[in-house]
N, C-alpha and C. Protein backbone atom coordinates (compact mmCIF):
# COMPACT_ATOMS: atom_id res chain seq x y z
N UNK A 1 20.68 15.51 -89.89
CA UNK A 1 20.10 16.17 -88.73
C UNK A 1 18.61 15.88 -88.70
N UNK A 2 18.12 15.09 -87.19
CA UNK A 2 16.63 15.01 -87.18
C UNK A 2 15.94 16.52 -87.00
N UNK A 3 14.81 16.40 -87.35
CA UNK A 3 14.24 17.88 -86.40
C UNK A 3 12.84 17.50 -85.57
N UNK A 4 12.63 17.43 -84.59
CA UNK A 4 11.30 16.80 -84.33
C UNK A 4 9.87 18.02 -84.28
N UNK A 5 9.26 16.94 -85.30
CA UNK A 5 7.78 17.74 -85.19
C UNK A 5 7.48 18.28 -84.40
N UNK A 6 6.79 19.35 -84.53
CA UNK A 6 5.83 20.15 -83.59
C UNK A 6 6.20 20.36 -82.09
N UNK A 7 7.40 20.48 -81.95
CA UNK A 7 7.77 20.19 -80.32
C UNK A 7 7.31 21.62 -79.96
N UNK A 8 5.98 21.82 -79.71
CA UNK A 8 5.22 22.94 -79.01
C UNK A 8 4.94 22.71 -77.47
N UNK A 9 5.91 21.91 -77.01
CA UNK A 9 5.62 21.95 -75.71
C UNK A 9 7.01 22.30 -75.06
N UNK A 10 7.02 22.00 -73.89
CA UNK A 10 8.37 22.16 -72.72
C UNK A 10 8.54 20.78 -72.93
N UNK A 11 7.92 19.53 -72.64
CA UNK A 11 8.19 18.20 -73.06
C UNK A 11 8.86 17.38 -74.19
N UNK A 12 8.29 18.28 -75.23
CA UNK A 12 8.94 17.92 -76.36
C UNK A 12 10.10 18.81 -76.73
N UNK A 13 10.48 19.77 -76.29
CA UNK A 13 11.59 20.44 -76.65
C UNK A 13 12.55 19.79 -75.63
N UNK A 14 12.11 19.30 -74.39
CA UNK A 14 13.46 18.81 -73.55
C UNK A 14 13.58 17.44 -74.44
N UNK A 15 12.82 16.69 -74.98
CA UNK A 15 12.93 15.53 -75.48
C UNK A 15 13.88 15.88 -76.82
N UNK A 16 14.04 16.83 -77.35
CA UNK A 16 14.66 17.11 -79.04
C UNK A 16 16.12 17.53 -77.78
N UNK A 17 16.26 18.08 -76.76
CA UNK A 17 17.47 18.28 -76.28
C UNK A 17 18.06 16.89 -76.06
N UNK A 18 17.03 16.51 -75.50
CA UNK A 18 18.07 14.34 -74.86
C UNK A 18 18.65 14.32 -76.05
N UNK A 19 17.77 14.35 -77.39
CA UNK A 19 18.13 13.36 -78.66
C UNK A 19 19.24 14.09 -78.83
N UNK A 20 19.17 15.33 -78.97
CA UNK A 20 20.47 16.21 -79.49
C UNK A 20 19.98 16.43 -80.95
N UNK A 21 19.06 16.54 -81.30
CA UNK A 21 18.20 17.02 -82.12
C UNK A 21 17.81 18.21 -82.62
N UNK A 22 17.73 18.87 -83.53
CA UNK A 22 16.82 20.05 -83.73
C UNK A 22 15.45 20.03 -83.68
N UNK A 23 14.76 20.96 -84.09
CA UNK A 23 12.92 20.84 -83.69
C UNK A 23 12.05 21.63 -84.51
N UNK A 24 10.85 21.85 -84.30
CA UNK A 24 10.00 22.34 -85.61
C UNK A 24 9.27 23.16 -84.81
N UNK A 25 8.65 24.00 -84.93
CA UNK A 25 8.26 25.12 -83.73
C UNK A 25 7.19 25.89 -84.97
N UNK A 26 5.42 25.36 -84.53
CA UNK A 26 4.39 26.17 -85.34
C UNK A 26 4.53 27.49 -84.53
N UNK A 27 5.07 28.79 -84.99
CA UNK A 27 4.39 30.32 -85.01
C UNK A 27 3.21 30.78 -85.40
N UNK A 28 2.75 31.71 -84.43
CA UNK A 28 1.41 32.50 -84.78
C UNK A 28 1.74 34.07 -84.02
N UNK A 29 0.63 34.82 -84.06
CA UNK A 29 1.20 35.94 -83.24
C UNK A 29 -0.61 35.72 -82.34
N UNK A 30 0.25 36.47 -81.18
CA UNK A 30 -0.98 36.58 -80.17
C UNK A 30 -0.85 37.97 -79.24
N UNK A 31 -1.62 38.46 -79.39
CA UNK A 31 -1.66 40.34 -79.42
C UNK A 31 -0.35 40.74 -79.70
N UNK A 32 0.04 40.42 -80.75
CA UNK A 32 1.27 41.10 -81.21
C UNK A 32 2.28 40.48 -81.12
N UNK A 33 2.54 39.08 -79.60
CA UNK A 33 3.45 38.49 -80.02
C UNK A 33 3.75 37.05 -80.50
N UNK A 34 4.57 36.69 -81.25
CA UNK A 34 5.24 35.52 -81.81
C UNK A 34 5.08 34.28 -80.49
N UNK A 35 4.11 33.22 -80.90
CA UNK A 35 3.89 32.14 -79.89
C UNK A 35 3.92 31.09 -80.33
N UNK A 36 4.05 30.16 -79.65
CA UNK A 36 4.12 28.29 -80.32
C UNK A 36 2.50 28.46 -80.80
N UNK A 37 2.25 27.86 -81.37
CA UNK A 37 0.44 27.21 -81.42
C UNK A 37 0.74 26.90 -83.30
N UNK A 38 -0.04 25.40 -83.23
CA UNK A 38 -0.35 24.85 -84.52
C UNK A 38 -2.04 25.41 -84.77
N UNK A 39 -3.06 25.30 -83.85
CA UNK A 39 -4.12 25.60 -84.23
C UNK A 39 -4.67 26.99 -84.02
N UNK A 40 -5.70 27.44 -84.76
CA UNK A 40 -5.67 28.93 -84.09
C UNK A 40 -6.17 29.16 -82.45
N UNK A 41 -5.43 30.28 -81.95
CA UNK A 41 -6.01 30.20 -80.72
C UNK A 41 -7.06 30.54 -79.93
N UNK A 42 -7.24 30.42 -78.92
CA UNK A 42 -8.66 30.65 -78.24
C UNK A 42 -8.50 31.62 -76.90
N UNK A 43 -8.98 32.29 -76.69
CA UNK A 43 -8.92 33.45 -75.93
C UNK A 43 -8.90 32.53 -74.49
N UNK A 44 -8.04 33.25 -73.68
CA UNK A 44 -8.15 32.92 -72.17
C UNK A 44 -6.52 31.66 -72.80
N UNK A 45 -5.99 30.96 -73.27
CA UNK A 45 -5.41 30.05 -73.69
C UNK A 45 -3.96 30.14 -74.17
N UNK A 46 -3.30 31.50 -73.26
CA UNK A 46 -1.99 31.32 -73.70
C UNK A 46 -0.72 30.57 -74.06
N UNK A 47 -0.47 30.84 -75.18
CA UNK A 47 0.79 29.76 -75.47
C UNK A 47 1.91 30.20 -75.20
N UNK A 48 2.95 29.68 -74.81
CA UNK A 48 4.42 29.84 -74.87
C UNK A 48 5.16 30.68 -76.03
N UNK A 49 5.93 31.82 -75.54
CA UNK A 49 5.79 32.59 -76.67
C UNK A 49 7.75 32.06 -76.56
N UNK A 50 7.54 32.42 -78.44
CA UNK A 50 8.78 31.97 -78.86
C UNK A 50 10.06 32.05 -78.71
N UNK A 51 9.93 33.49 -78.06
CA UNK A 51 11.73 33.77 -77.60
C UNK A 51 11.77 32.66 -76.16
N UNK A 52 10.75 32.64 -75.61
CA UNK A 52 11.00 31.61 -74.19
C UNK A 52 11.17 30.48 -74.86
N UNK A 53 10.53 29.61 -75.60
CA UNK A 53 10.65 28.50 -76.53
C UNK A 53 12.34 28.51 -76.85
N UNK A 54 12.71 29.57 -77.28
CA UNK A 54 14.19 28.86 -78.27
C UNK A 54 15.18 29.30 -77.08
N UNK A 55 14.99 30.05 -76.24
CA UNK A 55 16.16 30.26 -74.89
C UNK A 55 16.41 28.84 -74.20
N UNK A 56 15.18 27.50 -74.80
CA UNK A 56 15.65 26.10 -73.80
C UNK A 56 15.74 25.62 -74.91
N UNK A 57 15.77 25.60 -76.20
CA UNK A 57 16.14 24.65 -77.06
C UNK A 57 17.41 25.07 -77.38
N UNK A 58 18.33 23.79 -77.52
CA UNK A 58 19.93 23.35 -77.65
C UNK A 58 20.15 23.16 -79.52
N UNK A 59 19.77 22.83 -79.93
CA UNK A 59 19.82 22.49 -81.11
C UNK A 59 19.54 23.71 -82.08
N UNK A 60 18.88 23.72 -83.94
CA UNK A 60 18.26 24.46 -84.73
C UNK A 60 16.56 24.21 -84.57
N UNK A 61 16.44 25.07 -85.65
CA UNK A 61 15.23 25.04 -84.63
C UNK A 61 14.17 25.65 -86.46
N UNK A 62 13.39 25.14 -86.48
CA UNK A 62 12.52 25.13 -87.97
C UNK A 62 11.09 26.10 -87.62
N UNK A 63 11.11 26.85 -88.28
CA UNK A 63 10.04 28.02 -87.70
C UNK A 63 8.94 27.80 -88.86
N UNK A 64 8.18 27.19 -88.55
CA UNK A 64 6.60 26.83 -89.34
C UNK A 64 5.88 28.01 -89.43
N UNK A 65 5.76 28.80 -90.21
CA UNK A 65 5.08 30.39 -89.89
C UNK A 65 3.18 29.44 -90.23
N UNK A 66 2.36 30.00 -89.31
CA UNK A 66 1.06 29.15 -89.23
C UNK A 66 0.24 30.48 -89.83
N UNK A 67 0.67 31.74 -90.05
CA UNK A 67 -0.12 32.74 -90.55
C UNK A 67 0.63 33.58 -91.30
N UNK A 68 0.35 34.63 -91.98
CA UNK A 68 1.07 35.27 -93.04
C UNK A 68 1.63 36.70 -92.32
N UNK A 69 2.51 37.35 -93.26
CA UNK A 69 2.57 38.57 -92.41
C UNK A 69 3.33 38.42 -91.07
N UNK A 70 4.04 37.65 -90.91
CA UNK A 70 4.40 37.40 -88.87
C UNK A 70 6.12 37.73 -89.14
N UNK A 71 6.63 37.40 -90.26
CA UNK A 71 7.46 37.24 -90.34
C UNK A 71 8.79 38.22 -89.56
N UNK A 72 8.27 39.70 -90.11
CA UNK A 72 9.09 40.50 -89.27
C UNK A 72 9.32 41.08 -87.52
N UNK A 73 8.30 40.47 -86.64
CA UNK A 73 7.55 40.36 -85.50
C UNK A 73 8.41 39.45 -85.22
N UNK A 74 8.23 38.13 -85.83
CA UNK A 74 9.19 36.69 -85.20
C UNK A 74 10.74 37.60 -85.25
N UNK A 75 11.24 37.89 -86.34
CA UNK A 75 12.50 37.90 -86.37
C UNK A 75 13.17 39.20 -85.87
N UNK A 76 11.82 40.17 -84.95
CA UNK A 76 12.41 41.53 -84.11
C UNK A 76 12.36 40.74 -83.00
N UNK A 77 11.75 39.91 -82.73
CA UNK A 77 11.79 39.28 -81.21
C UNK A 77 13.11 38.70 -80.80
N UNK A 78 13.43 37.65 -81.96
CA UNK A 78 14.43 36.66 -81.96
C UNK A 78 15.53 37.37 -81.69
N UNK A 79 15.87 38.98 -82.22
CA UNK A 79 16.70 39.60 -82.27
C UNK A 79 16.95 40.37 -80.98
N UNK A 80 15.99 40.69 -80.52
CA UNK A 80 15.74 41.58 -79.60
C UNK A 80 16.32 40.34 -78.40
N UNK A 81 15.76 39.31 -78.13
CA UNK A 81 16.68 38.14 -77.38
C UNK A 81 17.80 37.53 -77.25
N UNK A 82 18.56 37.86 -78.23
CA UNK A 82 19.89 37.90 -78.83
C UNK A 82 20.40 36.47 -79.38
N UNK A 83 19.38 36.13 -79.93
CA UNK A 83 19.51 34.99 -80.50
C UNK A 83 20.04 35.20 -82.54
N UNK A 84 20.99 34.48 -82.51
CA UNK A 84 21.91 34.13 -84.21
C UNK A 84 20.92 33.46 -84.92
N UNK A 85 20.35 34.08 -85.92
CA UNK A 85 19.36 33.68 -87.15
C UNK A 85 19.88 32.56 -87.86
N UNK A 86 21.24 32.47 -87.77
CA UNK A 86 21.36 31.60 -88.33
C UNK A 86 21.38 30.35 -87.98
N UNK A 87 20.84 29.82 -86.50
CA UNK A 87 20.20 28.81 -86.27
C UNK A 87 18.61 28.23 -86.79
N UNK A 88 18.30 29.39 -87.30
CA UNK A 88 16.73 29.01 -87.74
C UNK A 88 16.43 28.76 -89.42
N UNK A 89 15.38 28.35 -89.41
CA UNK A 89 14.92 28.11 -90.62
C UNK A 89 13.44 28.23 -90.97
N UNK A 90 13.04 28.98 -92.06
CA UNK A 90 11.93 29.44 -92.27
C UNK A 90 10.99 28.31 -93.45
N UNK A 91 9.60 27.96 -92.88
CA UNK A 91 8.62 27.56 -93.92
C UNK A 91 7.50 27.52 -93.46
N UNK A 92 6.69 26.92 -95.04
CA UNK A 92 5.49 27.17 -95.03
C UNK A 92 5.11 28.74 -95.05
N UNK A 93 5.78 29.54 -96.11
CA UNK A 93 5.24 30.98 -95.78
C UNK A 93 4.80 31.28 -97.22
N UNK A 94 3.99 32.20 -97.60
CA UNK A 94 3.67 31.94 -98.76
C UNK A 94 4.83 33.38 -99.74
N UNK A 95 4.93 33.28 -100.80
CA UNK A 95 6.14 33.64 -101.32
C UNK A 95 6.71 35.06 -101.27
N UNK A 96 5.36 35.86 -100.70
CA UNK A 96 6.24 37.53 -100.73
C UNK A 96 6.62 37.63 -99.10
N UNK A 97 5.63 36.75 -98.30
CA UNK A 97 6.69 36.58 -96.40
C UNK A 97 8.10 35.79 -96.56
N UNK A 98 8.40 34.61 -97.97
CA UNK A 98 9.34 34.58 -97.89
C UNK A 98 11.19 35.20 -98.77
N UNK A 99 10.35 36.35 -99.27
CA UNK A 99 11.16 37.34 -99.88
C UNK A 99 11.23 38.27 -98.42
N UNK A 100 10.68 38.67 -97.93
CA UNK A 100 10.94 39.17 -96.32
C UNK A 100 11.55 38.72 -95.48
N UNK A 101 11.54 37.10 -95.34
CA UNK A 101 12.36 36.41 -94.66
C UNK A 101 13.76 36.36 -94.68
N UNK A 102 13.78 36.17 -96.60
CA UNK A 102 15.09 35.80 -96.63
C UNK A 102 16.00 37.44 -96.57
N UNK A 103 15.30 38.81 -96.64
CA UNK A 103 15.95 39.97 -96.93
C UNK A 103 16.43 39.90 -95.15
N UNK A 104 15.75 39.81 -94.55
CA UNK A 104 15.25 40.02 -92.65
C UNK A 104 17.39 38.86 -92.29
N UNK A 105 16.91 37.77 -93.20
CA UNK A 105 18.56 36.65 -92.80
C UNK A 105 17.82 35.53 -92.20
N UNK A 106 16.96 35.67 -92.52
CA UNK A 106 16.17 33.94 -92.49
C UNK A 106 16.56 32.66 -93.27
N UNK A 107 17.27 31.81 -93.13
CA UNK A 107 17.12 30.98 -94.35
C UNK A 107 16.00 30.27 -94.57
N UNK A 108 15.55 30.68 -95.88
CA UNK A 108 13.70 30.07 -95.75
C UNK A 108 14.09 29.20 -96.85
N UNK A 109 12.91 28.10 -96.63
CA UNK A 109 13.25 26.67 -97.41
C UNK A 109 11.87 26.80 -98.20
N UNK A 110 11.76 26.39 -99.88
CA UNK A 110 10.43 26.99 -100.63
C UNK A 110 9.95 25.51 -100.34
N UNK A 111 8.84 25.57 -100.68
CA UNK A 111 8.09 23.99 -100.34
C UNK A 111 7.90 23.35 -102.11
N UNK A 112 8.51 22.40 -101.53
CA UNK A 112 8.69 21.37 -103.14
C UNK A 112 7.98 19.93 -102.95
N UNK A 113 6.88 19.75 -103.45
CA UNK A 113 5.72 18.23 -103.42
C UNK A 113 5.52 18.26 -104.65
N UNK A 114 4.57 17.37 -104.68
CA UNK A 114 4.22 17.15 -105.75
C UNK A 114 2.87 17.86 -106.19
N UNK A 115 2.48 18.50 -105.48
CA UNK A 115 1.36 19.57 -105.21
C UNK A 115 1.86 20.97 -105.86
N UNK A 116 3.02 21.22 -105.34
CA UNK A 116 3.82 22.57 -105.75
C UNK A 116 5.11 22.76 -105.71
N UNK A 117 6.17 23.21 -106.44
CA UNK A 117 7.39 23.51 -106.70
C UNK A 117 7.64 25.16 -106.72
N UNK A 118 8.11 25.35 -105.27
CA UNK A 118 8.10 26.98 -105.58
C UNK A 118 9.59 27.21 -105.88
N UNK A 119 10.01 27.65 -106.79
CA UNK A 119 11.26 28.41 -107.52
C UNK A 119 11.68 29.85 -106.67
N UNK A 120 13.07 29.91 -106.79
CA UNK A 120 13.35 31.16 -106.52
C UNK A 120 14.42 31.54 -106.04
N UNK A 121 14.93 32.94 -105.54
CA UNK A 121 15.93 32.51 -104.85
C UNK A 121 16.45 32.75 -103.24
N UNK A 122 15.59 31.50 -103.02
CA UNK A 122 15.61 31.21 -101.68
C UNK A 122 16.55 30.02 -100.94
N UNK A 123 17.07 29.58 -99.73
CA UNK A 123 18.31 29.02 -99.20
C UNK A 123 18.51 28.23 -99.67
N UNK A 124 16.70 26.96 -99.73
CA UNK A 124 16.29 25.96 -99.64
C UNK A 124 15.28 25.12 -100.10
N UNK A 125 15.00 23.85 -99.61
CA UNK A 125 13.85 23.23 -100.40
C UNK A 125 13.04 22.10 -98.87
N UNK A 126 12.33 22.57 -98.92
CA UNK A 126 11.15 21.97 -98.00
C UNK A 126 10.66 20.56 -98.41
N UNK A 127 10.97 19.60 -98.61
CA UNK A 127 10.22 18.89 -99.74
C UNK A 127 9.54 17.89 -99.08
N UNK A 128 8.03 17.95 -98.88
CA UNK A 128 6.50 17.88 -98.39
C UNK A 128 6.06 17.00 -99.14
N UNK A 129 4.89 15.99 -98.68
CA UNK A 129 4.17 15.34 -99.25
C UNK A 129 4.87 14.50 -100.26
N UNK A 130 5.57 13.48 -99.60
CA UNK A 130 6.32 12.45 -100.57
C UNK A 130 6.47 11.34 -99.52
N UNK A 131 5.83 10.10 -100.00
CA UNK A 131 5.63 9.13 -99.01
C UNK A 131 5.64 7.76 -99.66
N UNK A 132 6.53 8.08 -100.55
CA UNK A 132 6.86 6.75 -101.43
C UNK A 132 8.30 7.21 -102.07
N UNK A 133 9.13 6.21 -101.96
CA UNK A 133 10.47 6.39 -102.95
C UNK A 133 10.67 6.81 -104.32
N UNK A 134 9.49 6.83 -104.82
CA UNK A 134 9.62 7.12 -106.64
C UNK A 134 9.32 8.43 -106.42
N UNK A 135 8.63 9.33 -105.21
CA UNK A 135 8.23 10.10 -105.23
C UNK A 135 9.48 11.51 -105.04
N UNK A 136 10.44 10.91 -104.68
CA UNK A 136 11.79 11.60 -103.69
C UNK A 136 12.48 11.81 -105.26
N UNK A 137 13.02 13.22 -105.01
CA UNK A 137 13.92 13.15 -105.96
C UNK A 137 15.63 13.54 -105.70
N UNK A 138 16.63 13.56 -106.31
CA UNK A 138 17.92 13.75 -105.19
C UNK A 138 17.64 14.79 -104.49
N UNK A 139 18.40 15.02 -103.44
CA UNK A 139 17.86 16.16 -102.32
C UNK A 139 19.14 17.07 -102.78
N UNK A 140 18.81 18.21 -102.85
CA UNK A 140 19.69 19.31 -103.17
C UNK A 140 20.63 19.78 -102.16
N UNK A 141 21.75 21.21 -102.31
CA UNK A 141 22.44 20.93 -101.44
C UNK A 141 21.79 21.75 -99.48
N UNK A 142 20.58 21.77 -99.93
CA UNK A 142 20.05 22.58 -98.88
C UNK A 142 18.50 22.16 -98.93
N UNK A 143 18.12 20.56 -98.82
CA UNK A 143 16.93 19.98 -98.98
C UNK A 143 16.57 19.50 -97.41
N UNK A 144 15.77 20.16 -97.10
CA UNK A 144 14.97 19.19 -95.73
C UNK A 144 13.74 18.59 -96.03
N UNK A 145 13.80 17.10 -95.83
CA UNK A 145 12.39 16.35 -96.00
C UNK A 145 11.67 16.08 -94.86
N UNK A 146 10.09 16.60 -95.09
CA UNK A 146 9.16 15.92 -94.39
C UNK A 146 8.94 14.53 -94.04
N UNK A 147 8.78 14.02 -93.12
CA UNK A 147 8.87 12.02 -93.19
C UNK A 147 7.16 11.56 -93.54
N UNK A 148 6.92 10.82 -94.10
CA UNK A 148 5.28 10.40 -94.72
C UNK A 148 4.66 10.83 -93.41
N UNK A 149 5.35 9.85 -92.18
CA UNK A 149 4.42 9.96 -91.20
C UNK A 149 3.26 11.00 -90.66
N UNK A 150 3.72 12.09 -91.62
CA UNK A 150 3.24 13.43 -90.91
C UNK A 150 2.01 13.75 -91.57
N UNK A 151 1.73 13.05 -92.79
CA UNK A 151 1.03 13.03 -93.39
C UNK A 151 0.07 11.84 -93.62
N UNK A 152 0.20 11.03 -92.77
CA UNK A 152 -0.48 9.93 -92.33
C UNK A 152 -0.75 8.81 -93.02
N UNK A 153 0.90 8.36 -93.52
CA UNK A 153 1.41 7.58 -94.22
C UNK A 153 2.40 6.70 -93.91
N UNK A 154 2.31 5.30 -93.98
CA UNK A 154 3.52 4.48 -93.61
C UNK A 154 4.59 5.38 -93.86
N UNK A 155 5.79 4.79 -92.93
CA UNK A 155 6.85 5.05 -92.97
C UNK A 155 7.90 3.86 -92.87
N UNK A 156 8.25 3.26 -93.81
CA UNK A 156 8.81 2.12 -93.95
C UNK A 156 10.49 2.27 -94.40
N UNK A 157 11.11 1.08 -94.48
CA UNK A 157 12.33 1.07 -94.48
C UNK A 157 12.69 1.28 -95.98
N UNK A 158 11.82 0.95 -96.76
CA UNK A 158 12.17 1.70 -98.02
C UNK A 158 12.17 2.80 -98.47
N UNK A 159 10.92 3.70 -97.83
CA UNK A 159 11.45 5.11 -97.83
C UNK A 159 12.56 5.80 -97.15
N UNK A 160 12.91 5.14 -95.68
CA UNK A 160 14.17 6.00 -95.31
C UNK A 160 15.26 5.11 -95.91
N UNK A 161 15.34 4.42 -96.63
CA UNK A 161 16.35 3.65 -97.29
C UNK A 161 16.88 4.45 -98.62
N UNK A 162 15.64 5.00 -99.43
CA UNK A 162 15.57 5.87 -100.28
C UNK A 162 16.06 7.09 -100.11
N UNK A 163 15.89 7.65 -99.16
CA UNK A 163 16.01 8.87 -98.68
C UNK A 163 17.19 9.10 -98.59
N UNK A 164 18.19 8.25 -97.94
CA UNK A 164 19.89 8.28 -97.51
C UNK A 164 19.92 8.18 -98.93
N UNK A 165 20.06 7.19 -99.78
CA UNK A 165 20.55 7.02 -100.89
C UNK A 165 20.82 8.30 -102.05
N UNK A 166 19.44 9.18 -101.92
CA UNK A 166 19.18 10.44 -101.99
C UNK A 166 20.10 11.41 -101.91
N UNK A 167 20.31 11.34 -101.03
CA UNK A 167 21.17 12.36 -100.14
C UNK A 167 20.39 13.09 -99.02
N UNK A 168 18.95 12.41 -98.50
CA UNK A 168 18.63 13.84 -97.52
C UNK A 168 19.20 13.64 -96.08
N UNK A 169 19.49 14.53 -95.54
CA UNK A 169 20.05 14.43 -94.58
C UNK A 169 19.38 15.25 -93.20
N UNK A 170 18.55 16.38 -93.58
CA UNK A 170 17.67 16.92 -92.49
C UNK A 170 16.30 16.64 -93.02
N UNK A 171 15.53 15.77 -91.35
CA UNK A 171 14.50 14.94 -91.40
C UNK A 171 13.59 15.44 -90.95
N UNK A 172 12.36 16.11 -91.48
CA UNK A 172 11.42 16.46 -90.11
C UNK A 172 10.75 15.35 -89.67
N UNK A 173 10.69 14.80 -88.14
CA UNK A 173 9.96 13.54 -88.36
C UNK A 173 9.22 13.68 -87.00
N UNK A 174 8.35 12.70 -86.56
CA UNK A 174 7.66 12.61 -85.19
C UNK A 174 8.61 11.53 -84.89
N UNK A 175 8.75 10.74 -85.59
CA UNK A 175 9.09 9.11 -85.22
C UNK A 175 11.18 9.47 -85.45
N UNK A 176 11.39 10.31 -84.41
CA UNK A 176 12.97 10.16 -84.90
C UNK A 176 13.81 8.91 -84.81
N UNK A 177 13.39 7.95 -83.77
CA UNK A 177 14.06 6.31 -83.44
C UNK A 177 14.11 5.70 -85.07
N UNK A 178 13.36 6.02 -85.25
CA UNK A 178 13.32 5.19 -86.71
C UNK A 178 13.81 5.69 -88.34
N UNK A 179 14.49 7.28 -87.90
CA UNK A 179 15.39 7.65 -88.71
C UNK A 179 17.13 7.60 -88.35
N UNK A 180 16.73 7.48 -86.98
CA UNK A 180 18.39 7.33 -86.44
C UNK A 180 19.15 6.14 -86.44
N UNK A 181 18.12 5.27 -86.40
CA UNK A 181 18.61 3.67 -86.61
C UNK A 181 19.78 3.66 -87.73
């Protein structure tokens, strides 16, 4: 399963629908509620808030928490919209939002690089910052990998060559043409 980066727009979420794709969706809260935005925001500058976001996305859908603490806010909203948790997936949260997550029915994925290995017992494994094949290790049975690209790193046929061989099978990528091949 691809998931495409940052699809914080209406553009890019109809584009993860063509592919038949899942998608990656940065959260923040903005007076209280749960909104797309990767950067922090700026007054006057509303973003698309998330229950409108996942009512047009077709696919799963990867919830990037961009601040701490949001966790139970996102997942009264989601609920309150009548949307099944178990389309989503939780990261990037730091480890007591994702003991909340996972109590709330989040499946949250811990982030595994080579930077950090968070343990525990959580769904999944995030596994970030790996942009070379020696760097990948087998993907577990609940591993989603980051693609180099995101990190502003070739992305060559030996890493997604590596990667299948692996076993990973959910991709976060910008460049999905070139994991679907």
């Amino acid at each position: 399963m691809l998931y495409l980066h940052r699809a914080n727009s209406l553009e890019r979420i109809e584009e993860a629908n063509e592919r038949e794709i899942g998608v990656e969706l940065d959260v923040r809260l903005w007076d209280g509620e749960p909104v797309l935005s990767h950067e922090p925001l700026r007054i006057g500058d509303r973003p698309m808030s998330v229950v409108d976001a996942v009512a047009l996305i077709e696919g799963e859908v990867v919830l990037d928490f961009r601040e701490s603490e949001i966790v139970a806010p996102v997942v009264k909203a989601l609920q309150g919209a009548g949307q099944d948790l178990a389309r989503f997936y939780a990261v990037d949260l730091f480890v007591p939002d994702m003991l909340v997550a996972e109590r709330l029915g989040l499946k949250t994925l811990a982030r595994w690089s080579a930077y950090e290995r968070i343990e525990g017992p959580f769904w999944g494994r995030w596994v970030d910052y790996a942009w070379a094949p020696g760097m990948l290790t087998a993907a577990e049975s609940h591993s989603f990998l980051v693609s180099p690209e995101l990190h502003r790193h070739d992305l060559d046929d030996e890493f997604i060559e590596a990667a299948g061989r692996l076993g990973y099978s959910h991709i976060c990528t910008g460049l999905p043409d070139r994991w679907a091949a």
